[in-house]
Each structure stands twice: as structure tokens, then as C-alpha cells.
PDB file of N, CA and C in Angstrom:
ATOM      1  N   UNK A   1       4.621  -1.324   4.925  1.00  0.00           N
ATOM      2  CA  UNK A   1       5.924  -1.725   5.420  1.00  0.00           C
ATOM      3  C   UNK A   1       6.115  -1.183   6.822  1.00  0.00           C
ATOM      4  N   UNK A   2       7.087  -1.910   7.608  1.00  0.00           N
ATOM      5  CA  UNK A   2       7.264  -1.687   8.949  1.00  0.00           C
ATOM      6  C   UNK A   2       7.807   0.311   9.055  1.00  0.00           C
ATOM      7  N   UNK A   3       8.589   0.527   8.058  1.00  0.00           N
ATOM      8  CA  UNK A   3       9.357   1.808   8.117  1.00  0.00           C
ATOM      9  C   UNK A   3       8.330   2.703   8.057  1.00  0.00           C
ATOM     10  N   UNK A   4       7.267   2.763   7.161  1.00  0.00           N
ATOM     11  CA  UNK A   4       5.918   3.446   6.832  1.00  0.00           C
ATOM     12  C   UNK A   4       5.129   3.819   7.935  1.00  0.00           C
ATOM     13  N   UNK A   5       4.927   2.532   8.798  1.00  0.00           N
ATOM     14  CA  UNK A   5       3.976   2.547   9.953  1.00  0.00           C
ATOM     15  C   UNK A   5       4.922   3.369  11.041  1.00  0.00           C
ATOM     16  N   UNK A   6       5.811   3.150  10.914  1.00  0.00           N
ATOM     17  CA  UNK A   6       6.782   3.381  12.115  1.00  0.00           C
ATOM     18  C   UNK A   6       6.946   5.151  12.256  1.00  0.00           C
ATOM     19  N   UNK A   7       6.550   5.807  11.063  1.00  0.00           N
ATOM     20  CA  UNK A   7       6.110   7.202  11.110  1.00  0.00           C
ATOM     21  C   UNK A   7       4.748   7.348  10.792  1.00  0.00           C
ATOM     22  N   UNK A   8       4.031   6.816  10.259  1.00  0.00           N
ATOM     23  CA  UNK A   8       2.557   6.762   9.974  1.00  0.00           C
ATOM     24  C   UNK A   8       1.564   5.348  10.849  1.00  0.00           C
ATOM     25  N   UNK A   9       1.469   5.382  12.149  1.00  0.00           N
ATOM     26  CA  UNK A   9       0.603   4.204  12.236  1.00  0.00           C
ATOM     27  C   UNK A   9      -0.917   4.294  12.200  1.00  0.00           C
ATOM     28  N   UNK A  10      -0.790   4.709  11.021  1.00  0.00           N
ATOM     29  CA  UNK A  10      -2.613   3.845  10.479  1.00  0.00           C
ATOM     30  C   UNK A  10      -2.284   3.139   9.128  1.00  0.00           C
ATOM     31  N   UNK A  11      -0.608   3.555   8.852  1.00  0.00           N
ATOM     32  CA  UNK A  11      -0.203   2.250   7.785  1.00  0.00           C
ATOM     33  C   UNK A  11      -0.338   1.151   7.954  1.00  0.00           C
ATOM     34  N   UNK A  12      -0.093   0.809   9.158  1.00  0.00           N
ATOM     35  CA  UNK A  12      -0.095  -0.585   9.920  1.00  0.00           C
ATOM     36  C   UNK A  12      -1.512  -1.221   9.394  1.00  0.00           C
ATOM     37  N   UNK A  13      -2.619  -0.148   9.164  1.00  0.00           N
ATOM     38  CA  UNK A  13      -4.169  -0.877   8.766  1.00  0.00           C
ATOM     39  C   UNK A  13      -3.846  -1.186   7.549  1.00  0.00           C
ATOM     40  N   UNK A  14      -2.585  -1.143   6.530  1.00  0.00           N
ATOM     41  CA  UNK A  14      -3.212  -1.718   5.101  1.00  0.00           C
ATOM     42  C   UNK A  14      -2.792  -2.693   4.637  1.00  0.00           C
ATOM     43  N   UNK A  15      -4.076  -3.051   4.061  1.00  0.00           N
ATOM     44  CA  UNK A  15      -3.972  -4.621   3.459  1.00  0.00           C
ATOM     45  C   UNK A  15      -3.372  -4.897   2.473  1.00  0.00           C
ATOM     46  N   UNK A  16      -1.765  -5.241   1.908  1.00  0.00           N
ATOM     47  CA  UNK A  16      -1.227  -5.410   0.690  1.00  0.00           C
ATOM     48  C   UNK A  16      -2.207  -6.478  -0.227  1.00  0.00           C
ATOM     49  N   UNK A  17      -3.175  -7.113   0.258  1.00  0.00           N
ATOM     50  CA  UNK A  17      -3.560  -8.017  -0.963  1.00  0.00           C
ATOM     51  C   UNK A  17      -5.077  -6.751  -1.697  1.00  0.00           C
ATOM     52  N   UNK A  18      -5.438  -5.774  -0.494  1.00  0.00           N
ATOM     53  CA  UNK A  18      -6.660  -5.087  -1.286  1.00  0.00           C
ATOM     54  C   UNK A  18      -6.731  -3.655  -1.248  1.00  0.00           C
ATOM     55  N   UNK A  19      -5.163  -3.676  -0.841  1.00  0.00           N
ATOM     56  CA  UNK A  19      -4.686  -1.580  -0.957  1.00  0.00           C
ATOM     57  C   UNK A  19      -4.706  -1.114  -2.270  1.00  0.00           C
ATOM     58  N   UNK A  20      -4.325  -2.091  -2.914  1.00  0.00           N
ATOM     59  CA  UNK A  20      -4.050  -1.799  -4.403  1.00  0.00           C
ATOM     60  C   UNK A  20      -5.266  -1.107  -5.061  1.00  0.00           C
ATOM     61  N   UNK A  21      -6.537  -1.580  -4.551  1.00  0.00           N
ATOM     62  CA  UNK A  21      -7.617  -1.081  -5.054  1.00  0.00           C
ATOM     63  C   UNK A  21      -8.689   0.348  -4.192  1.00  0.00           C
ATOM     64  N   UNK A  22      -8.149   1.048  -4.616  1.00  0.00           N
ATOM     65  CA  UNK A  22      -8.207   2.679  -4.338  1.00  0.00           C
ATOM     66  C   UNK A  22      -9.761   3.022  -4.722  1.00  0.00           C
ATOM     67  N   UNK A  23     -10.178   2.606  -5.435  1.00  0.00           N
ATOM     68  CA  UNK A  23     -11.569   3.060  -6.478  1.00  0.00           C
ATOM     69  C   UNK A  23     -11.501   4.270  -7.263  1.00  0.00           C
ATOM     70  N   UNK A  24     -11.705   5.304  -7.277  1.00  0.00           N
ATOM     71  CA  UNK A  24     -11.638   6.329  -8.010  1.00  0.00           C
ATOM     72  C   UNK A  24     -10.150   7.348  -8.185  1.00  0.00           C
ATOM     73  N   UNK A  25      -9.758   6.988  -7.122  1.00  0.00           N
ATOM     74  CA  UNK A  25      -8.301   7.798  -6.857  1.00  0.00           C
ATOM     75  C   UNK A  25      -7.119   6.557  -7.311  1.00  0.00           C
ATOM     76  N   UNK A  26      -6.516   7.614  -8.407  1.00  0.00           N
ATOM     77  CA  UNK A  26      -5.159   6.389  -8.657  1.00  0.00           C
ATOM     78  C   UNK A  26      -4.361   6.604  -8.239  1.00  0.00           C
ATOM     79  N   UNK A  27      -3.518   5.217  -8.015  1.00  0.00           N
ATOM     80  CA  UNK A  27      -2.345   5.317  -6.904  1.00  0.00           C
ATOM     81  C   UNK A  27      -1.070   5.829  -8.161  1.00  0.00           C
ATOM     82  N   UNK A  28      -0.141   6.182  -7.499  1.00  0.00           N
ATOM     83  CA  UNK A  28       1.244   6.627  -7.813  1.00  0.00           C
ATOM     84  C   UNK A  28       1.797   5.630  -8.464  1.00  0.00           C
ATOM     85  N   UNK A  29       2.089   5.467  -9.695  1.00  0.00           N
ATOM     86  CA  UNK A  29       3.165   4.195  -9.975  1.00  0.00           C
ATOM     87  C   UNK A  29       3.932   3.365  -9.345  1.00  0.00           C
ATOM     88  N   UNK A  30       4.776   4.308  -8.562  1.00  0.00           N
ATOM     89  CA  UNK A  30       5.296   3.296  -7.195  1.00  0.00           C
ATOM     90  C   UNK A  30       5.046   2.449  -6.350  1.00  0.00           C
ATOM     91  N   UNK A  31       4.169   3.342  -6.098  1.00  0.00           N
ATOM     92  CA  UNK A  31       2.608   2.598  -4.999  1.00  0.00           C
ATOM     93  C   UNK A  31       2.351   0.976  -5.784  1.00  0.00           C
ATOM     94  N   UNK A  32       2.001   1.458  -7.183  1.00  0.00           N
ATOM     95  CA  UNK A  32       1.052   0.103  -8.028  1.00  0.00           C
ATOM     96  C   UNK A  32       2.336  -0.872  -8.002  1.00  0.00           C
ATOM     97  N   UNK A  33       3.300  -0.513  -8.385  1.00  0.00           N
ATOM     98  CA  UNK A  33       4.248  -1.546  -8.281  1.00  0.00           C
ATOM     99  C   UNK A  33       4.622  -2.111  -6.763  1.00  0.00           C
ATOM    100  N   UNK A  34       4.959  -1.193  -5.822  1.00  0.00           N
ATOM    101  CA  UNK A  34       4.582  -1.676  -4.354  1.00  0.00           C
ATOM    102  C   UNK A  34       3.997  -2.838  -4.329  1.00  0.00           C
ATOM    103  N   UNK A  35       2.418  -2.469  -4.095  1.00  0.00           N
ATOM    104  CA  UNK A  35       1.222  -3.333  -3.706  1.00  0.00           C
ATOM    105  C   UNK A  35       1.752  -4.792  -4.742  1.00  0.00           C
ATOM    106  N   UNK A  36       2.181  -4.765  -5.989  1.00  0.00           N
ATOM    107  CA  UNK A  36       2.160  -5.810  -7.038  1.00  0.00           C
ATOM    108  C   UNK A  36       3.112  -6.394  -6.732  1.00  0.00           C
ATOM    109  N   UNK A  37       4.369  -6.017  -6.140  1.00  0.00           N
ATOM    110  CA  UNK A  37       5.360  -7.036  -5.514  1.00  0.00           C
ATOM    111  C   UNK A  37       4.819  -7.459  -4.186  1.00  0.00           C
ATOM    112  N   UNK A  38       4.248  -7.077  -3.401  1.00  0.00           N
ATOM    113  CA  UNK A  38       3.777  -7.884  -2.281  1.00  0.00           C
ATOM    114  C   UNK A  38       2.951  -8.809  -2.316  1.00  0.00           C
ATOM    115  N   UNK A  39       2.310  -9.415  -3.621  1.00  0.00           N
ATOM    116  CA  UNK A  39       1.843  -9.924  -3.814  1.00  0.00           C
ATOM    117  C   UNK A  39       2.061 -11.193  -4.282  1.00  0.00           C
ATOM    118  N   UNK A  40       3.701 -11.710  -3.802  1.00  0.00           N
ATOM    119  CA  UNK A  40       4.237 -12.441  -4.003  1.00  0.00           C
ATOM    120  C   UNK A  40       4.468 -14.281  -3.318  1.00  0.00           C
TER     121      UNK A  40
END
């Protein structure tokens, strides 16, 4: 999201259709629901 990057810009690098997939490290619930509504 714009607010994210806007204090973090290397947020700006993530891809909502393939952030979701972390590999070994699981994301935060929030996060999973995040990524799963942007996927809209």
C-alpha cells in the first residue's frame, strides 16, 4: 500500500499477486488476509 511505502520504500517492490508466498517464513494473519483481498 501507498502508506507502507511511504515509510518503508522497498514496499513499493511488492508484488500483491506473489507476496503472499513467503516460502518457509509465515506471514502474520493480517498480512494473509491483506495479500487475499488484493487479490480482487
Amino acid at each position: 500500500s501507498a502508506a507502507i511505502a511511504a515509510d518503508r520504500p522497498e514496499a513499493a517492490h511488492i508484488n500483491v499477486r506473489t507476496g503472499i508466498a513467503t516460502g518457509p517464513v509465515p506471514l502474520h494473519p493480517g498480512a494473509v488476509r491483506w495479500f487475499r483481498e488484493q487479490k480482487a
